[in-house]
N, C-alpha and C. Protein backbone atom coordinates (compact mmCIF):
# COMPACT_ATOMS: atom_id res chain seq x y z
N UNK A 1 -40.92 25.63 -16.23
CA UNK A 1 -41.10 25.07 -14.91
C UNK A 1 -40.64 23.61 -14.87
N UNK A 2 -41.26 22.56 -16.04
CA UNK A 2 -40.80 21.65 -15.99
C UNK A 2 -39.07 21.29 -16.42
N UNK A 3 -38.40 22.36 -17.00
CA UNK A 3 -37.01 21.77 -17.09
C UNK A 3 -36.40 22.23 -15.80
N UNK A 4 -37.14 23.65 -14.54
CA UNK A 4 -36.38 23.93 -13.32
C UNK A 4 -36.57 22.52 -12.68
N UNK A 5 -37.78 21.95 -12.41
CA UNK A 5 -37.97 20.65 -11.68
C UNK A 5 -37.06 19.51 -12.06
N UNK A 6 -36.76 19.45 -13.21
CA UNK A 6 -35.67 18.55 -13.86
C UNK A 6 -34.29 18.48 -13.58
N UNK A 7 -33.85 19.84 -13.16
CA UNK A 7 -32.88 20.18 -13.00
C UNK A 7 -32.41 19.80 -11.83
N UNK A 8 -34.02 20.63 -10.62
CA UNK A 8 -33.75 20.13 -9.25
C UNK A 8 -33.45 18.83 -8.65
N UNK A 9 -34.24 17.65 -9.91
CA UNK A 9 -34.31 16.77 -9.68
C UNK A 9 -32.55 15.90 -9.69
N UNK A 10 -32.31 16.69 -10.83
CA UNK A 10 -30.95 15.88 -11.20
C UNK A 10 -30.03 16.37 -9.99
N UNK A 11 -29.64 17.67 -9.48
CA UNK A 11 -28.88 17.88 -8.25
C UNK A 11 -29.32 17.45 -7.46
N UNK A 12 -30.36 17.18 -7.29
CA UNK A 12 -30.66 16.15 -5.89
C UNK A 12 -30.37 15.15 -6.23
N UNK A 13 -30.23 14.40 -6.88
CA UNK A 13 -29.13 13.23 -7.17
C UNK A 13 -27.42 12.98 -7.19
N UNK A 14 -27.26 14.13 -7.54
CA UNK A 14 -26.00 14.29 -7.98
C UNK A 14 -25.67 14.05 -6.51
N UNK A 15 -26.50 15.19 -5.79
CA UNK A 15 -25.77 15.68 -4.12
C UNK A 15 -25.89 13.83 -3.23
N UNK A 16 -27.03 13.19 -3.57
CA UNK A 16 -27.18 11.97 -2.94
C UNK A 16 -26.01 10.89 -2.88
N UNK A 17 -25.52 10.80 -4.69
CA UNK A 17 -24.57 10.14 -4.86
C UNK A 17 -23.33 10.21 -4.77
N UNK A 18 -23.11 12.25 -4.36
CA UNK A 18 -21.97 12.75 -3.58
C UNK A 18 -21.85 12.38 -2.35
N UNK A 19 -22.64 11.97 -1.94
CA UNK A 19 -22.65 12.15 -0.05
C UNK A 19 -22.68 10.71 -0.09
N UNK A 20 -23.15 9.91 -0.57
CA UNK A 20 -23.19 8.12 -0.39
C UNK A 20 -21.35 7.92 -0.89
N UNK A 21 -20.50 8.58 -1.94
CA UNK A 21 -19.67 7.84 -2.25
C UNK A 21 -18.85 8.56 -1.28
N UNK A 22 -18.67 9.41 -0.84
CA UNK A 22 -18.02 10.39 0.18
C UNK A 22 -18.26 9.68 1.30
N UNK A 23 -19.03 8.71 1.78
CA UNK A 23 -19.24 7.88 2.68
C UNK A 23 -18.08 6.91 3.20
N UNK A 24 -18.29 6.06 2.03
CA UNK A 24 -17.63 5.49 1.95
C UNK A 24 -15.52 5.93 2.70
N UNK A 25 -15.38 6.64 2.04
CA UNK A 25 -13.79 7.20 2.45
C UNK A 25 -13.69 6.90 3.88
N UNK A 26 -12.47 6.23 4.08
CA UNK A 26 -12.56 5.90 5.79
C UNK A 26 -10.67 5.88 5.99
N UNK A 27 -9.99 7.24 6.80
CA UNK A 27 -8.87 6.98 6.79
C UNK A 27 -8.77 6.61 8.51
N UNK A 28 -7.77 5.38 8.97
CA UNK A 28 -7.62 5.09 10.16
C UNK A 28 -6.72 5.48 10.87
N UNK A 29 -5.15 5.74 9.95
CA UNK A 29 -4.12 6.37 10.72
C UNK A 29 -3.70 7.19 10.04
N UNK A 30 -3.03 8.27 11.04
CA UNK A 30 -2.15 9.37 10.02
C UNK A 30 -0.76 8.82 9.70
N UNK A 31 0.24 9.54 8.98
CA UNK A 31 1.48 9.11 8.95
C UNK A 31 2.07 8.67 10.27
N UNK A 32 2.28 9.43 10.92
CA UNK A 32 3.02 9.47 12.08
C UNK A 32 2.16 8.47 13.16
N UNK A 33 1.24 8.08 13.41
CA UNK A 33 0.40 6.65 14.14
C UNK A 33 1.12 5.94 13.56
N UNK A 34 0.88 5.86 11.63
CA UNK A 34 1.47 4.73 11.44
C UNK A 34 3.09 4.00 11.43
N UNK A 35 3.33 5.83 11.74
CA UNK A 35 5.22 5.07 11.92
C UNK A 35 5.36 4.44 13.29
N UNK A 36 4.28 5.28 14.10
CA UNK A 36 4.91 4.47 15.59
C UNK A 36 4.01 3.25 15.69
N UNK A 37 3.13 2.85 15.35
CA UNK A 37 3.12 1.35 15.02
C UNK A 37 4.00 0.65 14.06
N UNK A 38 4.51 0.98 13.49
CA UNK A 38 5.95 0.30 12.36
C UNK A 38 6.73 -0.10 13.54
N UNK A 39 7.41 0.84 14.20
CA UNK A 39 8.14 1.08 14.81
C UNK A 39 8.31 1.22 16.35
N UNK A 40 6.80 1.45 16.82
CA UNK A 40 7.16 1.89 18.10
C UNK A 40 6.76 3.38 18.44
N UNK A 41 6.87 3.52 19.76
CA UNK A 41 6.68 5.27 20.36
C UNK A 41 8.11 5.58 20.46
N UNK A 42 8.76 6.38 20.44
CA UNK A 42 9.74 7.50 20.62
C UNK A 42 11.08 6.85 19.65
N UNK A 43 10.66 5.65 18.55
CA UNK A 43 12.02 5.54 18.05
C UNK A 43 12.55 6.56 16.72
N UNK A 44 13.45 6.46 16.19
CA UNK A 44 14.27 7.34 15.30
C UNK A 44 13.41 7.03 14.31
N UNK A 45 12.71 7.74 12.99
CA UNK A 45 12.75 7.23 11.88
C UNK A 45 13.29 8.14 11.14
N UNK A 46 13.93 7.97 10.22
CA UNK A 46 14.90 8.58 8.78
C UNK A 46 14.32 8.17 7.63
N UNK A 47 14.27 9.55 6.77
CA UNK A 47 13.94 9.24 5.55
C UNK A 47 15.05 8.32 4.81
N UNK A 48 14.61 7.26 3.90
CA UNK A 48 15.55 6.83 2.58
C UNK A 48 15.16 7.13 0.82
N UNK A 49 15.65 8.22 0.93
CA UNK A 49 14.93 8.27 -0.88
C UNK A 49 15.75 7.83 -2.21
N UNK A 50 15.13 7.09 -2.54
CA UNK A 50 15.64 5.77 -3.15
C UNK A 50 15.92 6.20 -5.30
N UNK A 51 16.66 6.39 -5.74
CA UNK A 51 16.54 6.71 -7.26
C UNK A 51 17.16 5.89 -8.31
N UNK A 52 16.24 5.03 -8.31
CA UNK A 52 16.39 3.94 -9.07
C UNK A 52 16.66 4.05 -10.70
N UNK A 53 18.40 3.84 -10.92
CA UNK A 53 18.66 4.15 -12.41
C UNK A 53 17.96 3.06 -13.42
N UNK A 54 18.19 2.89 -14.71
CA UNK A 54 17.04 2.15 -15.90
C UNK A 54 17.56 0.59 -15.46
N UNK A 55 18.78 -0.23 -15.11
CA UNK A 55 18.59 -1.26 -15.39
C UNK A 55 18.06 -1.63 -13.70
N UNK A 56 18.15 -0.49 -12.74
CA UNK A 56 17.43 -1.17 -11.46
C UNK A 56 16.21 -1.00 -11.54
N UNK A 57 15.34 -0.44 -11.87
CA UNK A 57 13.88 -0.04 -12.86
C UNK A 57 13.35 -1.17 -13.69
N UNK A 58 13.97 -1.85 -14.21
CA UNK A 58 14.28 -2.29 -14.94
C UNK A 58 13.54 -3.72 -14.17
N UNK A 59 14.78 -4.18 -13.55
CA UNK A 59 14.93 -5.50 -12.42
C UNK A 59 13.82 -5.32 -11.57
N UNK A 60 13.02 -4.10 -10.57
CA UNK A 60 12.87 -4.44 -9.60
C UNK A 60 10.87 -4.33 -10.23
N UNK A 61 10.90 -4.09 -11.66
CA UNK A 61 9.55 -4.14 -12.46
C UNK A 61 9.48 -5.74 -12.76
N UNK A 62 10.34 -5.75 -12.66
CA UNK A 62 10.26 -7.66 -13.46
C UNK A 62 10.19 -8.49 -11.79
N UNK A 63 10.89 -8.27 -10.72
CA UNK A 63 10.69 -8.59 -9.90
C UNK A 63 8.91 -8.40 -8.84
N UNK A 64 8.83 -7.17 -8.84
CA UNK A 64 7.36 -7.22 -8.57
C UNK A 64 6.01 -6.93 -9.76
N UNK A 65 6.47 -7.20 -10.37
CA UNK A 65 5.56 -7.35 -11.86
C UNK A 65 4.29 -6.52 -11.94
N UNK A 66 5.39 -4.90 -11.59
CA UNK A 66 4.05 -3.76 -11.59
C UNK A 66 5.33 -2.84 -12.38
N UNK A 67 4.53 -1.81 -12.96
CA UNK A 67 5.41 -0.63 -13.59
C UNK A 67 5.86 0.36 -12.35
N UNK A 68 6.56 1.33 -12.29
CA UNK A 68 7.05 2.10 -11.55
C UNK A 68 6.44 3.32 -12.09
N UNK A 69 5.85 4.26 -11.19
CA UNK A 69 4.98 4.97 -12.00
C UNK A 69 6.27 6.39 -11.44
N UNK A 70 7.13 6.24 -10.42
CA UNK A 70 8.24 7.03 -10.09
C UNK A 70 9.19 7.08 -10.19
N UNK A 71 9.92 7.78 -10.43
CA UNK A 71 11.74 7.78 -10.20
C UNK A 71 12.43 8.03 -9.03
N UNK A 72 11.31 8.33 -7.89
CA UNK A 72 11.53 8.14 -6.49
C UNK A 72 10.62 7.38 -5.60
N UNK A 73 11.70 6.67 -4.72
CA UNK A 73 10.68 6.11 -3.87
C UNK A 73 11.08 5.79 -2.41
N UNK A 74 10.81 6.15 -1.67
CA UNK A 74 11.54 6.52 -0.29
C UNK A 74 10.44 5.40 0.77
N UNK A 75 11.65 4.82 1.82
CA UNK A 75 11.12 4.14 2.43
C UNK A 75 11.56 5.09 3.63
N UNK A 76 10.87 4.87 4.70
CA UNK A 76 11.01 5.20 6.35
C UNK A 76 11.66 3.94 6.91
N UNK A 77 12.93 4.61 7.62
CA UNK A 77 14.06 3.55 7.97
C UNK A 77 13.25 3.93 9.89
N UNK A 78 12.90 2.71 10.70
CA UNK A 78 12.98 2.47 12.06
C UNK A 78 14.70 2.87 12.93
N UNK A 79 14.52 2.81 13.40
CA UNK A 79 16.11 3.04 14.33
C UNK A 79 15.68 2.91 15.68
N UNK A 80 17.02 2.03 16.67
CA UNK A 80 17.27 2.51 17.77
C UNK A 80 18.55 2.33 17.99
N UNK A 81 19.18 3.97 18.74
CA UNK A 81 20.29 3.49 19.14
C UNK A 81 21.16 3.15 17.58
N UNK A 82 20.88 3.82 16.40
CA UNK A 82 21.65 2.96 15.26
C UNK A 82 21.23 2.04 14.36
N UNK A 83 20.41 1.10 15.42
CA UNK A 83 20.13 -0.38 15.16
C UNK A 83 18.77 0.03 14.29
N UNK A 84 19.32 -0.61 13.09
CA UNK A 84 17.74 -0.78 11.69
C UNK A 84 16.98 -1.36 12.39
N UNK A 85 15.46 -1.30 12.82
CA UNK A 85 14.38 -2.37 13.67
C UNK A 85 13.32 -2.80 11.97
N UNK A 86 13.89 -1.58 11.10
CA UNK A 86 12.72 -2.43 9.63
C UNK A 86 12.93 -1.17 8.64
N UNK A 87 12.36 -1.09 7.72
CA UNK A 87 11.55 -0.42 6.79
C UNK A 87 10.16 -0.23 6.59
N UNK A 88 9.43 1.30 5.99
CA UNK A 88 8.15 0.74 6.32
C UNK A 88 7.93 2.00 4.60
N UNK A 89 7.15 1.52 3.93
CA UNK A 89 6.64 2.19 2.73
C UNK A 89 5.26 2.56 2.84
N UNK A 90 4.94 3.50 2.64
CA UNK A 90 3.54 4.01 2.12
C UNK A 90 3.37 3.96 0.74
N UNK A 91 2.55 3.20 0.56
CA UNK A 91 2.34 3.44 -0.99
C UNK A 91 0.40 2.86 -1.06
N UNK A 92 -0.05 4.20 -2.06
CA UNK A 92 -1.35 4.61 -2.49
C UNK A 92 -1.49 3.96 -4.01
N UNK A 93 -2.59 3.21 -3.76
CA UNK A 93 -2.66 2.67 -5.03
C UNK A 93 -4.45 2.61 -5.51
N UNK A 94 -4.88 2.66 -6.69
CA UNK A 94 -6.28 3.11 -7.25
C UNK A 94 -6.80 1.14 -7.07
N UNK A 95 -7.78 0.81 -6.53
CA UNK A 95 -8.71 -0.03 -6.45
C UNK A 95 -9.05 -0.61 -7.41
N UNK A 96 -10.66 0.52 -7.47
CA UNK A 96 -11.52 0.38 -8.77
C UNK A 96 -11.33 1.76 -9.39
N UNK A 97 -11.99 2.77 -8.34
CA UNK A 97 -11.82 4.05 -9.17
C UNK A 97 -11.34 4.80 -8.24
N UNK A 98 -10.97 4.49 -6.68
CA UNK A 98 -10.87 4.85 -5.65
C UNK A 98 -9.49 4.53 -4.83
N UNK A 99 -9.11 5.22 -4.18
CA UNK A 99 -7.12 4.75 -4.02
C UNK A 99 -7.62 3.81 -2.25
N UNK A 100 -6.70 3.36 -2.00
CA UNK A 100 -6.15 2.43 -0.63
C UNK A 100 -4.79 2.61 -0.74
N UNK A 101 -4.26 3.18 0.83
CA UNK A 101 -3.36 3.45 0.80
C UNK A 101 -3.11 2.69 2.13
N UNK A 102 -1.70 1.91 2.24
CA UNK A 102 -1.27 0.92 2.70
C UNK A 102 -0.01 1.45 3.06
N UNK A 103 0.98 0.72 4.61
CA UNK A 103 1.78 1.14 4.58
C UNK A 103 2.54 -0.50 4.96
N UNK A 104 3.58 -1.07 4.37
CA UNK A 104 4.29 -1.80 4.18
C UNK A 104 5.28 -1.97 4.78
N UNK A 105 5.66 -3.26 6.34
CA UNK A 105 6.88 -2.59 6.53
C UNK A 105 7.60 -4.23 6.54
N UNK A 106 8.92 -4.14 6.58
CA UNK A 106 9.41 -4.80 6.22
C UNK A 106 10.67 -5.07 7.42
N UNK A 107 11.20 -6.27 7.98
CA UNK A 107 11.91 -6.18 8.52
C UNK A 107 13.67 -5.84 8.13
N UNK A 108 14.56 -5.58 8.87
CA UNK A 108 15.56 -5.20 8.62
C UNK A 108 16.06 -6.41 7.35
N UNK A 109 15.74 -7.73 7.40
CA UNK A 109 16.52 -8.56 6.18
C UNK A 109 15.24 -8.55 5.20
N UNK A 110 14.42 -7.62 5.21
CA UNK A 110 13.43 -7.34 4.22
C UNK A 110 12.17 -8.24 4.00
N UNK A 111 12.12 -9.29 5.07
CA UNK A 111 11.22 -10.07 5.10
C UNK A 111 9.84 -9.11 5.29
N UNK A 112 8.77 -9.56 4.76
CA UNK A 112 7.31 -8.93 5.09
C UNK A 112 6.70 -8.88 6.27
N UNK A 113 6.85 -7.83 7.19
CA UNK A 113 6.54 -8.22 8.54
C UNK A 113 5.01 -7.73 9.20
N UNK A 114 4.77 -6.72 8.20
CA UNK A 114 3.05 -5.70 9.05
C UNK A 114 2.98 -5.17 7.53
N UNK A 115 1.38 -4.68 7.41
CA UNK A 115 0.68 -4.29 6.18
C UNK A 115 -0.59 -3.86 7.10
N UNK A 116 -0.65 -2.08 7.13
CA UNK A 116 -1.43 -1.42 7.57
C UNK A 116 -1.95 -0.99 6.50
N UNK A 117 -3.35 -0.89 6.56
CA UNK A 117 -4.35 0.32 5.84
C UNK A 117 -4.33 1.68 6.59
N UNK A 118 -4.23 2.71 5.95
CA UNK A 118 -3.82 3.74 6.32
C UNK A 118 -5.33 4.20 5.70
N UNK A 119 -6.14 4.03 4.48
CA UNK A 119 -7.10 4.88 4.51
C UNK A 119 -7.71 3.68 2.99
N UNK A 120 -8.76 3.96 2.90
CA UNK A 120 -9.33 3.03 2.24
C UNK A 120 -10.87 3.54 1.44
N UNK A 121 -11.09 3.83 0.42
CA UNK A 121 -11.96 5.17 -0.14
C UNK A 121 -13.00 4.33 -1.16
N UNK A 122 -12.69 3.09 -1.01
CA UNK A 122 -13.69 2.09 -1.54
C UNK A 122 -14.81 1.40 -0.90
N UNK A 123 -16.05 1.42 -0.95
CA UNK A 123 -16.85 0.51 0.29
C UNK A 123 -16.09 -0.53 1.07
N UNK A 124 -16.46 -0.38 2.07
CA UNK A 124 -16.02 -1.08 3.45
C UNK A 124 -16.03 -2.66 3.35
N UNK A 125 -16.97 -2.97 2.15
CA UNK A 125 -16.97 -4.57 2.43
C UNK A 125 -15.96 -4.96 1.24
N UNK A 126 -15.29 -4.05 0.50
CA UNK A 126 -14.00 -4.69 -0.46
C UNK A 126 -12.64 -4.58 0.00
N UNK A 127 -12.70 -4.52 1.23
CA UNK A 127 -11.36 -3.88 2.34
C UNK A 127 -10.81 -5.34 2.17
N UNK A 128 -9.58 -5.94 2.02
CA UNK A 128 -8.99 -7.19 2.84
C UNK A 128 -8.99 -7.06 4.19
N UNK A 129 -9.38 -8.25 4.78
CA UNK A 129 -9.44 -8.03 6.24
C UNK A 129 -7.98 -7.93 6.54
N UNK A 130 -7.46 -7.28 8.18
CA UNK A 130 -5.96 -7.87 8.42
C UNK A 130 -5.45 -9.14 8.95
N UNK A 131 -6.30 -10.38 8.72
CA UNK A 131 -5.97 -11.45 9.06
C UNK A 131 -5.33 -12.19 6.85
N UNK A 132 -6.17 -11.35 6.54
CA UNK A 132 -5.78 -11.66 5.03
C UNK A 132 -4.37 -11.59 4.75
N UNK A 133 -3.67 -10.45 4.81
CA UNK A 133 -2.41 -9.47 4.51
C UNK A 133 -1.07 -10.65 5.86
N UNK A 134 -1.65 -11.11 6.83
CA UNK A 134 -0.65 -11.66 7.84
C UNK A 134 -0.76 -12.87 7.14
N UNK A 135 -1.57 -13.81 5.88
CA UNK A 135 -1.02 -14.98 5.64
C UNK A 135 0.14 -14.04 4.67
N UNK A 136 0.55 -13.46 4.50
CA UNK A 136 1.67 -12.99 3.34
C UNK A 136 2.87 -13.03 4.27
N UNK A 137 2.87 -12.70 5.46
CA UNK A 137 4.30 -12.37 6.33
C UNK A 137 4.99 -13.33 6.54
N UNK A 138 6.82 -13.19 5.78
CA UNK A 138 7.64 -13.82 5.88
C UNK A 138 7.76 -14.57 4.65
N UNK A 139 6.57 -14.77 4.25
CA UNK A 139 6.54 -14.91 2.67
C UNK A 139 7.74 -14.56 1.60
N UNK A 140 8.26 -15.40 1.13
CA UNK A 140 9.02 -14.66 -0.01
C UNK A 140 8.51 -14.23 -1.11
N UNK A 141 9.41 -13.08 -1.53
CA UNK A 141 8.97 -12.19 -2.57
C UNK A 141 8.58 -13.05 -4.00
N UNK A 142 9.22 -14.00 -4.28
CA UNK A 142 9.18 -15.19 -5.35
C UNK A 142 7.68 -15.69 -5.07
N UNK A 143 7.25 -16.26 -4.03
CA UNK A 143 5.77 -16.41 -3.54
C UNK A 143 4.86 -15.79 -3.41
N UNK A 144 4.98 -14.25 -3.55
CA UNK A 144 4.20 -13.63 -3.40
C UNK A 144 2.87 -13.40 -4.72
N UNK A 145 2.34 -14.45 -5.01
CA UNK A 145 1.52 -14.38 -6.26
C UNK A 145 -0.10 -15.37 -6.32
N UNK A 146 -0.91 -14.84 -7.00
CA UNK A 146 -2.13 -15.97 -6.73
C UNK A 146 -1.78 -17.28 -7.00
N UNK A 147 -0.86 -17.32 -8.44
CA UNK A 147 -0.24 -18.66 -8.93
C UNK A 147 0.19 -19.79 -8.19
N UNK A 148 0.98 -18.65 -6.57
CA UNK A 148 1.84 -19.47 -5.93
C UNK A 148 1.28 -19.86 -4.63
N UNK A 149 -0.16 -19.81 -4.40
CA UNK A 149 -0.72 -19.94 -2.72
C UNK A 149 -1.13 -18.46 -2.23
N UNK A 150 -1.07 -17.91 -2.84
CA UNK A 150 -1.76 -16.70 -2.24
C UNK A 150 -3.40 -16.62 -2.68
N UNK A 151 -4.15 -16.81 -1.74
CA UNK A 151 -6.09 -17.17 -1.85
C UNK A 151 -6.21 -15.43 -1.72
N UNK A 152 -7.31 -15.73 -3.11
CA UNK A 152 -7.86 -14.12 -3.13
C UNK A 152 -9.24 -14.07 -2.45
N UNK A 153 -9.99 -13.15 -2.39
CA UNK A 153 -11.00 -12.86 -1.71
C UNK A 153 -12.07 -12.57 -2.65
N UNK A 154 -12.77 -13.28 -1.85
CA UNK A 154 -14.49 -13.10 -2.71
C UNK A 154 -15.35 -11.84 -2.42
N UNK A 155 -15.24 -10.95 -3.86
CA UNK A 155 -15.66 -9.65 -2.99
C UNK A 155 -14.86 -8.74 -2.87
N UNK A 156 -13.30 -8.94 -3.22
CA UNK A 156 -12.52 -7.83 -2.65
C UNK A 156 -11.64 -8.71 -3.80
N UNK A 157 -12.20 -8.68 -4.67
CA UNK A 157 -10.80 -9.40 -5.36
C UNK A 157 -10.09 -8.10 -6.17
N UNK A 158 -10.34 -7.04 -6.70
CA UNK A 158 -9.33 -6.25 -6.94
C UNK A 158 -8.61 -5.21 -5.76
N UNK A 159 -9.13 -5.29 -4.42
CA UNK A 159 -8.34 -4.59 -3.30
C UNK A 159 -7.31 -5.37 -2.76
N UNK A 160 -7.15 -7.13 -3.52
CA UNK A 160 -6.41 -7.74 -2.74
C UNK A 160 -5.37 -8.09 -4.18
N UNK A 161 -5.52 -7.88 -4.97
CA UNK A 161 -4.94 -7.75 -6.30
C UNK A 161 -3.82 -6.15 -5.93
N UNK A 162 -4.44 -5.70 -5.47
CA UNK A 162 -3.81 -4.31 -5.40
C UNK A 162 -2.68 -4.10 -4.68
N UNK A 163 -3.29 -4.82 -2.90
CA UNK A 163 -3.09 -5.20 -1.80
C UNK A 163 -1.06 -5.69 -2.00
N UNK A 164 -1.25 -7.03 -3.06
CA UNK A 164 -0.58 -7.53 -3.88
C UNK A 164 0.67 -7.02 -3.92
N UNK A 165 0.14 -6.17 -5.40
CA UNK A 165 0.48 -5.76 -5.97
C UNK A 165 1.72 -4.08 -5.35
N UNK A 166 1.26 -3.63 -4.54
CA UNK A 166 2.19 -3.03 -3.52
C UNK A 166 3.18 -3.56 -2.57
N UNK A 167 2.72 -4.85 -2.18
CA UNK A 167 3.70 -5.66 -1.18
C UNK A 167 4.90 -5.94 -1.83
N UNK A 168 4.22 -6.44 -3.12
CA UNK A 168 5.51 -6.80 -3.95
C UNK A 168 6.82 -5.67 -4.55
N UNK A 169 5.77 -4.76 -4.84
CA UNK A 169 6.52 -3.65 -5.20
C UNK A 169 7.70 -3.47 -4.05
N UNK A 170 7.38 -3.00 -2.85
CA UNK A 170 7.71 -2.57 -1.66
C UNK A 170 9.06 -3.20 -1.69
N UNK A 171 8.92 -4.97 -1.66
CA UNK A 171 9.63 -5.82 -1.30
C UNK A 171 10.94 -5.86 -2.78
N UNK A 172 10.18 -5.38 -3.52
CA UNK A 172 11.20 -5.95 -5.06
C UNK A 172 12.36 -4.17 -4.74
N UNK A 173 11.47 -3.53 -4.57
CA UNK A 173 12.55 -2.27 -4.16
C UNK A 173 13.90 -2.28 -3.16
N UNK A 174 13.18 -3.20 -1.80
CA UNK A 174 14.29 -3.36 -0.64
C UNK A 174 15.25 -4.35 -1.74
N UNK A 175 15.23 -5.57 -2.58
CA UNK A 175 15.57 -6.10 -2.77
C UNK A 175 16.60 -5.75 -3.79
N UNK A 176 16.59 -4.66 -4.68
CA UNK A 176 17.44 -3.76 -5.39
C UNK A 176 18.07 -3.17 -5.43
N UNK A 177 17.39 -2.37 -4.01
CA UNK A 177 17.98 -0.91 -4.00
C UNK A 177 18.95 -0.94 -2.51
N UNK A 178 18.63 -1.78 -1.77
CA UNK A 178 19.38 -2.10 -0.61
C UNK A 178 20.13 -3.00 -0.19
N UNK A 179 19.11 -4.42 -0.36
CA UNK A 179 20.25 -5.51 -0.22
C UNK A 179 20.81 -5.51 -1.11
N UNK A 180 20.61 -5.47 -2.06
CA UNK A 180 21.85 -6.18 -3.65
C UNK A 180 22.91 -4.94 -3.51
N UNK A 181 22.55 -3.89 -2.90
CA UNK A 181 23.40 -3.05 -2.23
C UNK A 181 24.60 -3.24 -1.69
N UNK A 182 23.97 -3.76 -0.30
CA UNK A 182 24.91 -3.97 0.98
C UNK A 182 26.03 -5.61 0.42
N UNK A 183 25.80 -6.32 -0.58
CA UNK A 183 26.54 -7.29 -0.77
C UNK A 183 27.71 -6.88 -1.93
């Protein structure tokens, strides 16, 4: 009797601390909200899937000073009429033990222009606010670091480490795989 009560006891915990961390999970937009905020209502977007050989792998790891955990990486190209209006990346990245997934967009000369949370699975009070993410816009990619003026957050210091840590990515990719491209 006393190890059934033990037992009960422990799934009733288990289920408590299922349902409290399951709480937490909070997604705000789907893909497609978030393209037409990138972008707009009714404009073009096109896939770009991007396959970065070893010495651009290489460059664009040393440039945003994260590993590449892919050999693909596709941005969503804006359009109107032709006309590039930006780039915009989704990219999901682990917190603490929990992912935030962010979507990154970038204007047509690759400057940092919007940084949406798309879904966020860590308590609510380690979120960067979006007044945080807009001191980064226009920012250069070279600047983009705590070293260099970027203030971290008390409380959220590994969601804004992360936060980071994707922008840069995002930005070191346009910077490889497109512009060093087009010149």
């Amino acid at each position: 009797m006393k190890a059934i009560r033990q037992r009960g006891g422990f799934l009733l915990f288990l289920f408590l601390v299922t349902a409290v961390t399951q709480s937490f999970a909070t997604i705000f937009y789907s893909k497609n909200e978030a393209l037409e905020l990138a972008f707009g209502k009714d404009k073009q977007v096109e896939l770009l899937s991007l396959f970065p050989d070893e010495s651009q792998t290489a460059k664009i790891q040393e440039l945003a000073k994260v590993k590449l955990e892919s050999g693909l990486f596709t941005f969503y190209v804006g359009k109107e009429q032709d006309k590039i209006l930006g780039y915009a990346a989704i990219e999901t990245i682990t917190v603490r033990t929990k992912p935030e997934t962010l979507m990154i967009v970038l204007t047509p000369e690759g400057e940092l222009r919007n940084v949406y949370t798309l879904a966020f699975h860590e308590p609510p009070e380690y979120m960067p606010p979006e007044r945080w993410f807009e001191r980064l816009y226009k920012r250069p990619l070279t600047d983009m670091d705590f070293s260099k003026g970027v203030d971290g957050i008390s409380g959220a210091t590994l969601s804004t480490r992360a936060g980071l840590s994707s922008v840069r990515k995002v930005m070191a990719m346009y910077q490889v795989m497109i512009k060093d491209q087009k010149q």
